[in-house]
C-alpha atoms as a PDB file:
ATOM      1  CA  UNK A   1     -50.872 -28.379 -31.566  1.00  0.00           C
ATOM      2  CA  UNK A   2     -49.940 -24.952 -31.623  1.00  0.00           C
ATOM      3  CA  UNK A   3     -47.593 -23.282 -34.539  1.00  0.00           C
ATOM      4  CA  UNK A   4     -44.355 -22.610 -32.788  1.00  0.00           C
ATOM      5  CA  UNK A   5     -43.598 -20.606 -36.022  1.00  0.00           C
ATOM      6  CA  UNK A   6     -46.608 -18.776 -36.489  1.00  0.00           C
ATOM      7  CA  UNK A   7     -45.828 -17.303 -32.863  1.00  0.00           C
ATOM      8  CA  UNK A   8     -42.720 -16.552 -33.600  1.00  0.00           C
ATOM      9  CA  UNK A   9     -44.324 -13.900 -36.479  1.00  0.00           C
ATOM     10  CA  UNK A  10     -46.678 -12.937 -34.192  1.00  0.00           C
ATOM     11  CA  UNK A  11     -43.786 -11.907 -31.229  1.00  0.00           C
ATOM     12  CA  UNK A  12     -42.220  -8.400 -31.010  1.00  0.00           C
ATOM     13  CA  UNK A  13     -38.662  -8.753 -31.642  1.00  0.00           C
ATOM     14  CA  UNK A  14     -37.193  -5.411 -30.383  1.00  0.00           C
ATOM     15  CA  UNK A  15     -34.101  -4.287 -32.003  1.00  0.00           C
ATOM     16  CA  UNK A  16     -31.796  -2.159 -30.204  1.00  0.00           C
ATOM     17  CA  UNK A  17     -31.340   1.081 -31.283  1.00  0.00           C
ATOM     18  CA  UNK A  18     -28.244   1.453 -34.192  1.00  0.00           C
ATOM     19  CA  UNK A  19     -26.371   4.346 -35.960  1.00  0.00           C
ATOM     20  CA  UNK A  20     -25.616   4.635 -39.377  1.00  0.00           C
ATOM     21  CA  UNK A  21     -23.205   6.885 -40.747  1.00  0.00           C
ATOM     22  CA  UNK A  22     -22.342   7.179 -44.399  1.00  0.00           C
ATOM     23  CA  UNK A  23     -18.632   5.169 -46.302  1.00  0.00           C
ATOM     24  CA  UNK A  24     -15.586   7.688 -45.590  1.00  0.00           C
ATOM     25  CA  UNK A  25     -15.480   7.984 -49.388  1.00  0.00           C
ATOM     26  CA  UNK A  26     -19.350   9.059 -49.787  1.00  0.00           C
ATOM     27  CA  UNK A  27     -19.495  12.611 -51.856  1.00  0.00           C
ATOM     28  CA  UNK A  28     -23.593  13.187 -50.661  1.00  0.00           C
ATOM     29  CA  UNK A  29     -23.425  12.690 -46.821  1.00  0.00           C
ATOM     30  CA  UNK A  30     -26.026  15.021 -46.477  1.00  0.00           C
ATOM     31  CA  UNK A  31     -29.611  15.278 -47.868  1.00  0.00           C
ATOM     32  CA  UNK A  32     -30.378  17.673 -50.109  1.00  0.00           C
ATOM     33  CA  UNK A  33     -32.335  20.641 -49.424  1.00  0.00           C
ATOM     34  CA  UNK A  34     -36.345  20.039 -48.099  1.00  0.00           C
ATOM     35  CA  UNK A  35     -35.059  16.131 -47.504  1.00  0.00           C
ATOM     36  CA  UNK A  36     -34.452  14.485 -44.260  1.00  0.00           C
ATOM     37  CA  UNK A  37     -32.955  11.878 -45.314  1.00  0.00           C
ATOM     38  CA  UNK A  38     -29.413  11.821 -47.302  1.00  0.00           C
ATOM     39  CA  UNK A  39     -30.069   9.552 -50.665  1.00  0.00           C
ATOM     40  CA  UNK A  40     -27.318   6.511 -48.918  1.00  0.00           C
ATOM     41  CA  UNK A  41     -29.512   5.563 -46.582  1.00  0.00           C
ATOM     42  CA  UNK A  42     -32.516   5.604 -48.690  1.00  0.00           C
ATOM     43  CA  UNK A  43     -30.193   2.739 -50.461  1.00  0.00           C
ATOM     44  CA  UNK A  44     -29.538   0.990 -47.094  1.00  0.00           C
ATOM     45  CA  UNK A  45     -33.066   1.004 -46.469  1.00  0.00           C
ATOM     46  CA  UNK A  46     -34.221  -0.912 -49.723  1.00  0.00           C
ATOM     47  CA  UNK A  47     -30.920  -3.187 -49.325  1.00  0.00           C
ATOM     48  CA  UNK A  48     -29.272  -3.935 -46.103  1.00  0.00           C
ATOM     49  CA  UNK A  49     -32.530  -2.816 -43.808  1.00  0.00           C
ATOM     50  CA  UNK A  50     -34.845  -5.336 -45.315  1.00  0.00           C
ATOM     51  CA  UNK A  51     -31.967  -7.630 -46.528  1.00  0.00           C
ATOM     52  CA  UNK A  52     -31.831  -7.948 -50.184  1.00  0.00           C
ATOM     53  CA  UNK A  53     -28.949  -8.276 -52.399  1.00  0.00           C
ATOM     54  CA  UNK A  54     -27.564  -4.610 -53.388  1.00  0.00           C
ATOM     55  CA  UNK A  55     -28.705  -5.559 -57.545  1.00  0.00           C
ATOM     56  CA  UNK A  56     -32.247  -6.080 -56.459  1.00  0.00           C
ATOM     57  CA  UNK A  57     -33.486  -3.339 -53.695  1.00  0.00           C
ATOM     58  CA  UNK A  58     -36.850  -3.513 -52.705  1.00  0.00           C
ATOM     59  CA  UNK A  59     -39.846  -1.030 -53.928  1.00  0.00           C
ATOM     60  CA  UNK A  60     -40.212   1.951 -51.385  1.00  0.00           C
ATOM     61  CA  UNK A  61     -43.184   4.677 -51.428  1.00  0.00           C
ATOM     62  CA  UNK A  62     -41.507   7.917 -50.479  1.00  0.00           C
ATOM     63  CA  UNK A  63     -43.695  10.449 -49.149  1.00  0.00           C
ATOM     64  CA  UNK A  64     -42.643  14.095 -48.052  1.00  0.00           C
ATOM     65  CA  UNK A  65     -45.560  15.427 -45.121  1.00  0.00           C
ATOM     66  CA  UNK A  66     -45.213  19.129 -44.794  1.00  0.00           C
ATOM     67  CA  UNK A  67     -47.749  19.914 -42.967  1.00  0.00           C
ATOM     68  CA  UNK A  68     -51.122  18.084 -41.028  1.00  0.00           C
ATOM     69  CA  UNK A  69     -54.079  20.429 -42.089  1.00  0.00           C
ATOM     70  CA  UNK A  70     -56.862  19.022 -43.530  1.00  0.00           C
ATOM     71  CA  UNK A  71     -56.729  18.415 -47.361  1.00  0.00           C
ATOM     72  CA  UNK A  72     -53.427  17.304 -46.519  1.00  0.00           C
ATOM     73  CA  UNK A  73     -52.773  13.901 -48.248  1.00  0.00           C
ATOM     74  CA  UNK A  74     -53.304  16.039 -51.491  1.00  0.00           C
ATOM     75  CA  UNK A  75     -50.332  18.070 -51.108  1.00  0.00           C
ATOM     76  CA  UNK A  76     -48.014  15.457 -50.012  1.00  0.00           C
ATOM     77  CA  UNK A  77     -45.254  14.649 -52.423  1.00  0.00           C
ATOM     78  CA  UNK A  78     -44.666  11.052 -53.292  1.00  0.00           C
ATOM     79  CA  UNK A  79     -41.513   9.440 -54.853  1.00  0.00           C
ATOM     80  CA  UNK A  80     -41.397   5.877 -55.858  1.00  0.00           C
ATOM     81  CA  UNK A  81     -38.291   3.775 -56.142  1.00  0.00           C
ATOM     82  CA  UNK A  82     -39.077   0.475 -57.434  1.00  0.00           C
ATOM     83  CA  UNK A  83     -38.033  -1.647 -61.024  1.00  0.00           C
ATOM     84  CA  UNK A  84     -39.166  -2.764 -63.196  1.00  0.00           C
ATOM     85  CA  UNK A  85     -39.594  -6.483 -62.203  1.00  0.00           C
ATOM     86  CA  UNK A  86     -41.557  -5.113 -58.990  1.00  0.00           C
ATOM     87  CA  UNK A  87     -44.597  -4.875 -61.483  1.00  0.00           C
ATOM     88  CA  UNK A  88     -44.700  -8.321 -62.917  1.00  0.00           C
ATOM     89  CA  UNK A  89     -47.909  -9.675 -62.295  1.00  0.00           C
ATOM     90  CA  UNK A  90     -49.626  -7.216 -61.406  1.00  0.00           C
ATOM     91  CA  UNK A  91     -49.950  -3.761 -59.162  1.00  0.00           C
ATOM     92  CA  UNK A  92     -49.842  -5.026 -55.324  1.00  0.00           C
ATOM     93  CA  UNK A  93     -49.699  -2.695 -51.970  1.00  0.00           C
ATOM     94  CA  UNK A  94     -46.448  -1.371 -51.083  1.00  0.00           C
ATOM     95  CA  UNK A  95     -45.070  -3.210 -48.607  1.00  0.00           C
ATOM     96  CA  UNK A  96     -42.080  -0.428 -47.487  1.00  0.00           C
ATOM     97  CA  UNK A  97     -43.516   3.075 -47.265  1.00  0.00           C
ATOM     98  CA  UNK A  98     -40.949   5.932 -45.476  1.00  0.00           C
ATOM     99  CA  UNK A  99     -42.605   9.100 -44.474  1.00  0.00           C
ATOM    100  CA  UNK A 100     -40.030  12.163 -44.062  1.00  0.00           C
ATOM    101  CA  UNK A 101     -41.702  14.567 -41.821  1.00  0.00           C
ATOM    102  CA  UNK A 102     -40.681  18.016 -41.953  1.00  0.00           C
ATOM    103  CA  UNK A 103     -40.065  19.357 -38.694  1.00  0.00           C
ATOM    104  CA  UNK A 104     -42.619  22.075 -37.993  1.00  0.00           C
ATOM    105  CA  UNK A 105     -45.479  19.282 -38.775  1.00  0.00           C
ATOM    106  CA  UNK A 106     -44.293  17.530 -35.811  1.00  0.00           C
ATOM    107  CA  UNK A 107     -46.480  17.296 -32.506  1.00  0.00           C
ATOM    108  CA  UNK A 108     -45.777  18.589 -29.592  1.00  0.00           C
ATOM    109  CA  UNK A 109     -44.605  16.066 -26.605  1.00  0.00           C
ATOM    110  CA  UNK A 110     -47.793  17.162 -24.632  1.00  0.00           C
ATOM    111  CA  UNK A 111     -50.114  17.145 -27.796  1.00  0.00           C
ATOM    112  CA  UNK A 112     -53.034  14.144 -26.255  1.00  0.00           C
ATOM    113  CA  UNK A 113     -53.860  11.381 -27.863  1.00  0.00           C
ATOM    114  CA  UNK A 114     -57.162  10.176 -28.674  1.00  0.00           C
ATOM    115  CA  UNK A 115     -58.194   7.203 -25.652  1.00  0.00           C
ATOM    116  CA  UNK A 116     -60.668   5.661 -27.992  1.00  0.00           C
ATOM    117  CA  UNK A 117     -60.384   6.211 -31.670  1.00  0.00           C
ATOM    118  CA  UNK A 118     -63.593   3.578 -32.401  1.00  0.00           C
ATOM    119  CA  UNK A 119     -65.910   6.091 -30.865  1.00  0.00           C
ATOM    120  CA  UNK A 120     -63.709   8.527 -32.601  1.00  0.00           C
ATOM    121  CA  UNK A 121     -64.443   8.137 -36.278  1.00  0.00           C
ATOM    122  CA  UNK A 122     -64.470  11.932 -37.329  1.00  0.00           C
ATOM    123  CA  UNK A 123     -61.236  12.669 -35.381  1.00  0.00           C
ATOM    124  CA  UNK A 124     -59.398  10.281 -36.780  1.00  0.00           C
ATOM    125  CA  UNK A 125     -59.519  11.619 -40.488  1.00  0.00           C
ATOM    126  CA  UNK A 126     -57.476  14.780 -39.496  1.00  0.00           C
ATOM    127  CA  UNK A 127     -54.214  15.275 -37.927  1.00  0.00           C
ATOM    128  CA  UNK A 128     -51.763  12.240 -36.701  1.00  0.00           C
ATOM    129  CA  UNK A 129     -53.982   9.878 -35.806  1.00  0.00           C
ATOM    130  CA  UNK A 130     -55.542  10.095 -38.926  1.00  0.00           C
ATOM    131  CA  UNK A 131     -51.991   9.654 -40.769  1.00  0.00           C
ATOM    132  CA  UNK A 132     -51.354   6.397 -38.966  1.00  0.00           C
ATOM    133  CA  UNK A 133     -54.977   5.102 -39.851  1.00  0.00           C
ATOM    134  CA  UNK A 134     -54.369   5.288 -43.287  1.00  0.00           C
ATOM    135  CA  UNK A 135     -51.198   4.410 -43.778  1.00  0.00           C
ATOM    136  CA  UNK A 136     -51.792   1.342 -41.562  1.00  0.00           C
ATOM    137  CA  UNK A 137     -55.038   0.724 -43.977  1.00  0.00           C
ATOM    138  CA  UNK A 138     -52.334   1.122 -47.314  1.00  0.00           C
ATOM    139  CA  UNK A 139     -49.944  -1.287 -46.136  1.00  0.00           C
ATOM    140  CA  UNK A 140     -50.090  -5.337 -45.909  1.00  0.00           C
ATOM    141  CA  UNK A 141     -50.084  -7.564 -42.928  1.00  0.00           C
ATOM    142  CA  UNK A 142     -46.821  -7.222 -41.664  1.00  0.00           C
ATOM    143  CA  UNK A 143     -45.187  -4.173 -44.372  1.00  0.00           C
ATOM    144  CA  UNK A 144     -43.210  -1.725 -42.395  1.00  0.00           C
ATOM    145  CA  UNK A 145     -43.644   2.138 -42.416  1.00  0.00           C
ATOM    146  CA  UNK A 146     -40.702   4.003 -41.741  1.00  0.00           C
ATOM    147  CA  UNK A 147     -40.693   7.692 -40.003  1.00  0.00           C
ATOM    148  CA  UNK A 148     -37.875   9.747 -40.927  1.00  0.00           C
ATOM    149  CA  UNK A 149     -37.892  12.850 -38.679  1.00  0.00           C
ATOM    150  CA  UNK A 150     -35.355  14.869 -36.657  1.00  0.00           C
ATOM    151  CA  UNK A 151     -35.640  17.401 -33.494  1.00  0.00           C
ATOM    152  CA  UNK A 152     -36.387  21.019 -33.867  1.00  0.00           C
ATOM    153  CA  UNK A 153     -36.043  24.035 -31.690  1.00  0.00           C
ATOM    154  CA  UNK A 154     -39.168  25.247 -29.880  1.00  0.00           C
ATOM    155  CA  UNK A 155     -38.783  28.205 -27.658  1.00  0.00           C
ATOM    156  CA  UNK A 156     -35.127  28.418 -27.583  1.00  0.00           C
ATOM    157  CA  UNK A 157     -35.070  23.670 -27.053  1.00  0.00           C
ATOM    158  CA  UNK A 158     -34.952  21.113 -28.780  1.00  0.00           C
ATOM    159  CA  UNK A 159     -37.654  19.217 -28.500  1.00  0.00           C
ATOM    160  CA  UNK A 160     -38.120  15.634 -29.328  1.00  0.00           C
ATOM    161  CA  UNK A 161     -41.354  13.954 -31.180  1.00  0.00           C
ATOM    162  CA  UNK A 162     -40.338  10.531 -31.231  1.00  0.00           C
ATOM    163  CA  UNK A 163     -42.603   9.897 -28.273  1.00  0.00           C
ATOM    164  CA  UNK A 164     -45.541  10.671 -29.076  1.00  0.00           C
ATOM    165  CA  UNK A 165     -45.313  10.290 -32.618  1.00  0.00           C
ATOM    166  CA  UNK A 166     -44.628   6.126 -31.925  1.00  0.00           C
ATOM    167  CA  UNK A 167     -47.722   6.041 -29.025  1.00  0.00           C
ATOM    168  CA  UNK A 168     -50.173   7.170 -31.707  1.00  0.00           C
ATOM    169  CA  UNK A 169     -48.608   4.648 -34.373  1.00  0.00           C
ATOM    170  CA  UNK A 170     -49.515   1.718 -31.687  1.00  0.00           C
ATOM    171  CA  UNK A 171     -53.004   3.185 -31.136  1.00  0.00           C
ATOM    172  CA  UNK A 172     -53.302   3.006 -35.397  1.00  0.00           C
ATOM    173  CA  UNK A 173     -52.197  -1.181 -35.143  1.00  0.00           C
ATOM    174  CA  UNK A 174     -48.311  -0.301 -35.586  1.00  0.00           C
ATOM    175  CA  UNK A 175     -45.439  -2.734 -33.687  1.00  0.00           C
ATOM    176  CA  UNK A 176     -42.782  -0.316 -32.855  1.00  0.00           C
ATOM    177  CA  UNK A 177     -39.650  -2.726 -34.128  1.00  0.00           C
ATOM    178  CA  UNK A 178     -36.537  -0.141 -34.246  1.00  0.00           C
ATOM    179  CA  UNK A 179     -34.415   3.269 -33.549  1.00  0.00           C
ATOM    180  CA  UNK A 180     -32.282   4.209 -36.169  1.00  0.00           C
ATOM    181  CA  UNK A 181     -29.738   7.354 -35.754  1.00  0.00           C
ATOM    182  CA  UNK A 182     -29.025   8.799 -39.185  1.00  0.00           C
ATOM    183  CA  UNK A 183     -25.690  11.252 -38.482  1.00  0.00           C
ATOM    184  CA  UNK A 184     -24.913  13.763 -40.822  1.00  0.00           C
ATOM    185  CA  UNK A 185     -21.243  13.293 -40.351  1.00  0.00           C
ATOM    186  CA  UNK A 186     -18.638  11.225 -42.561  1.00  0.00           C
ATOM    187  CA  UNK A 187     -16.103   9.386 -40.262  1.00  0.00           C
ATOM    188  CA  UNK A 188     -12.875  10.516 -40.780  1.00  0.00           C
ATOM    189  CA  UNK A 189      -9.842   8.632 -38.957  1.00  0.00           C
ATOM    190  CA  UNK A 190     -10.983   8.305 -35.861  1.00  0.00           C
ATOM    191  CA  UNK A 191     -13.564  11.360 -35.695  1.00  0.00           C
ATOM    192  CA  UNK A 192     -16.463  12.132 -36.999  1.00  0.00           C
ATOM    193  CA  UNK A 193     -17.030  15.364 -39.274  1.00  0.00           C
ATOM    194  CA  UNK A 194     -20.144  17.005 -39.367  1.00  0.00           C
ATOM    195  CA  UNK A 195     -21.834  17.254 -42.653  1.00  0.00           C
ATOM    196  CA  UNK A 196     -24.863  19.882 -41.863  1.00  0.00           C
ATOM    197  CA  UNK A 197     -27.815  20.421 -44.150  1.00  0.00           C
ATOM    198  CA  UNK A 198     -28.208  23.917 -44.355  1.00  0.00           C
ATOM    199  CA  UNK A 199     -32.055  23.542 -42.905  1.00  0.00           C
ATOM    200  CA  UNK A 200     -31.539  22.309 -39.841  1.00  0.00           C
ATOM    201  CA  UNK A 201     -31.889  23.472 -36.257  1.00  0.00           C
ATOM    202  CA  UNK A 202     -28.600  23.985 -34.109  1.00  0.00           C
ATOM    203  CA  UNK A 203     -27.446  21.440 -31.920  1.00  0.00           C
ATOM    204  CA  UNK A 204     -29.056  18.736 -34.012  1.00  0.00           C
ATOM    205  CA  UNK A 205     -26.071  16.138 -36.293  1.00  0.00           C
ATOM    206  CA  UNK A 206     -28.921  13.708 -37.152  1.00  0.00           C
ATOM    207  CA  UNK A 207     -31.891  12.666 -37.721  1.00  0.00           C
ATOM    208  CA  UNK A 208     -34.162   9.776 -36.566  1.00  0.00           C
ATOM    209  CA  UNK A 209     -35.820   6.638 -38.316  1.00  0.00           C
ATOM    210  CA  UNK A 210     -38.546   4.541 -36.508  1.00  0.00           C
ATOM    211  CA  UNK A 211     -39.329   1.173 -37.843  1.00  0.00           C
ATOM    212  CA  UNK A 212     -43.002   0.104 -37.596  1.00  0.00           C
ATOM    213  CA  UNK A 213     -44.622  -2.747 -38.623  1.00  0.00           C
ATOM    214  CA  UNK A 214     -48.414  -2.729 -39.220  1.00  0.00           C
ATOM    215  CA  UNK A 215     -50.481  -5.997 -37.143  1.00  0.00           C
ATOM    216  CA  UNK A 216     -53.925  -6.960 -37.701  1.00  0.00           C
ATOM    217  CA  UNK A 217     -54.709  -9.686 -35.125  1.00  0.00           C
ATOM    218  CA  UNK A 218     -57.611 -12.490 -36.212  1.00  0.00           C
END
């Protein structure tokens, strides 16, 4: 008979796209210089986002990608937030890693996509597509990477990434599974004030986190 449960795992459950904004009383709304995102929702991330108690948030592999040319996994800054129980018996694969990508690494919404990475081998070492390879190979059946990215300003627009940037996850083995809006803004009353990084582009009050989980099928 066939495991109703097992294709229950196996189904995409979409989850419609949310906002987070930080408590009224929160004194770091905004992240801190270089950062996309502010240091609260790295805490909702490793508590309410993958639902564990607030005394016992799970491990995350921070990594900062700054730019995409080759060499670059050696310059990319990693920050791990785990505890000490996460290393009882014995080093496993991060299940959560977040990638903060820095705006001018970001592709451009016309930038193609390779059509047939197995016959594509060298390509896929450099670049995006090479990114979601390896991270995809890092992580366990089923551990979630997270993409924390916001628009920039090309030629006097804002452009957006999130596009392209989720169709080359998929072609990697990724399940897109959520849109998260960041703001940088603190409600106050019944409005919302803007809390700006000094970094960012005008017109932009937030920044975006994709959800992906990583599928091997039998």
């Amino acid at each position: 008979m066939p495991n109703p449960i097992a294709r229950r795992r196996r189904t995409a459950h979409l989850l419609p796209t949310t906002v987070w904004l930080p408590a009224p009383d929160e004194p770091n709304a905004a992240p801190i210089p270089g950062a996309v995102l502010p240091a609260w929702a790295l805490d909702k991330i490793r508590t309410d986002f993958v639902g564990r108690p607030a005394d016992r948030p799970a491990p995350l592999l921070k990594i900062a990608i700054r730019d995409m040319a080759p060499g670059m996994d050696a310059r990319i800054p990693t920050t791990p937030f785990t505890t000490p129980a996460d290393y009882e018996g014995g080093a496993r694969k991060p299940s959560l890693l977040l990638a903060e990508l820095h705006p001018d690494t970001l592709p451009a919404p016309t930038h193609d996509l390779p059509s047939d990475p197995n016959g594509m081998p060298g390509a896929l070492e450099d670049g995006w597509p090479g990114f979601f390879h390896r991270a995809h190979r890092l992580l366990p059946d089923y551990g979630l990477l997270l993409l924390a990215t916001r628009q920039h300003r090309d030629a006097g627009h804002l452009t957006d990434p999130l596009g392209t940037l989720i169709a080359s996850a998929r072609t990697a083995g990724f399940r897109y599974l959520q849109h998260i809006v960041v703001a940088y803004a603190r409600p106050v009353g019944d409005h919302l004030e803007p809390v700006l990084p000094a970094d960012i582009s005008r017109g932009v009050a937030h920044c975006d986190l994709i959800a992906l989980s990583a599928i091997r099928h039998a």
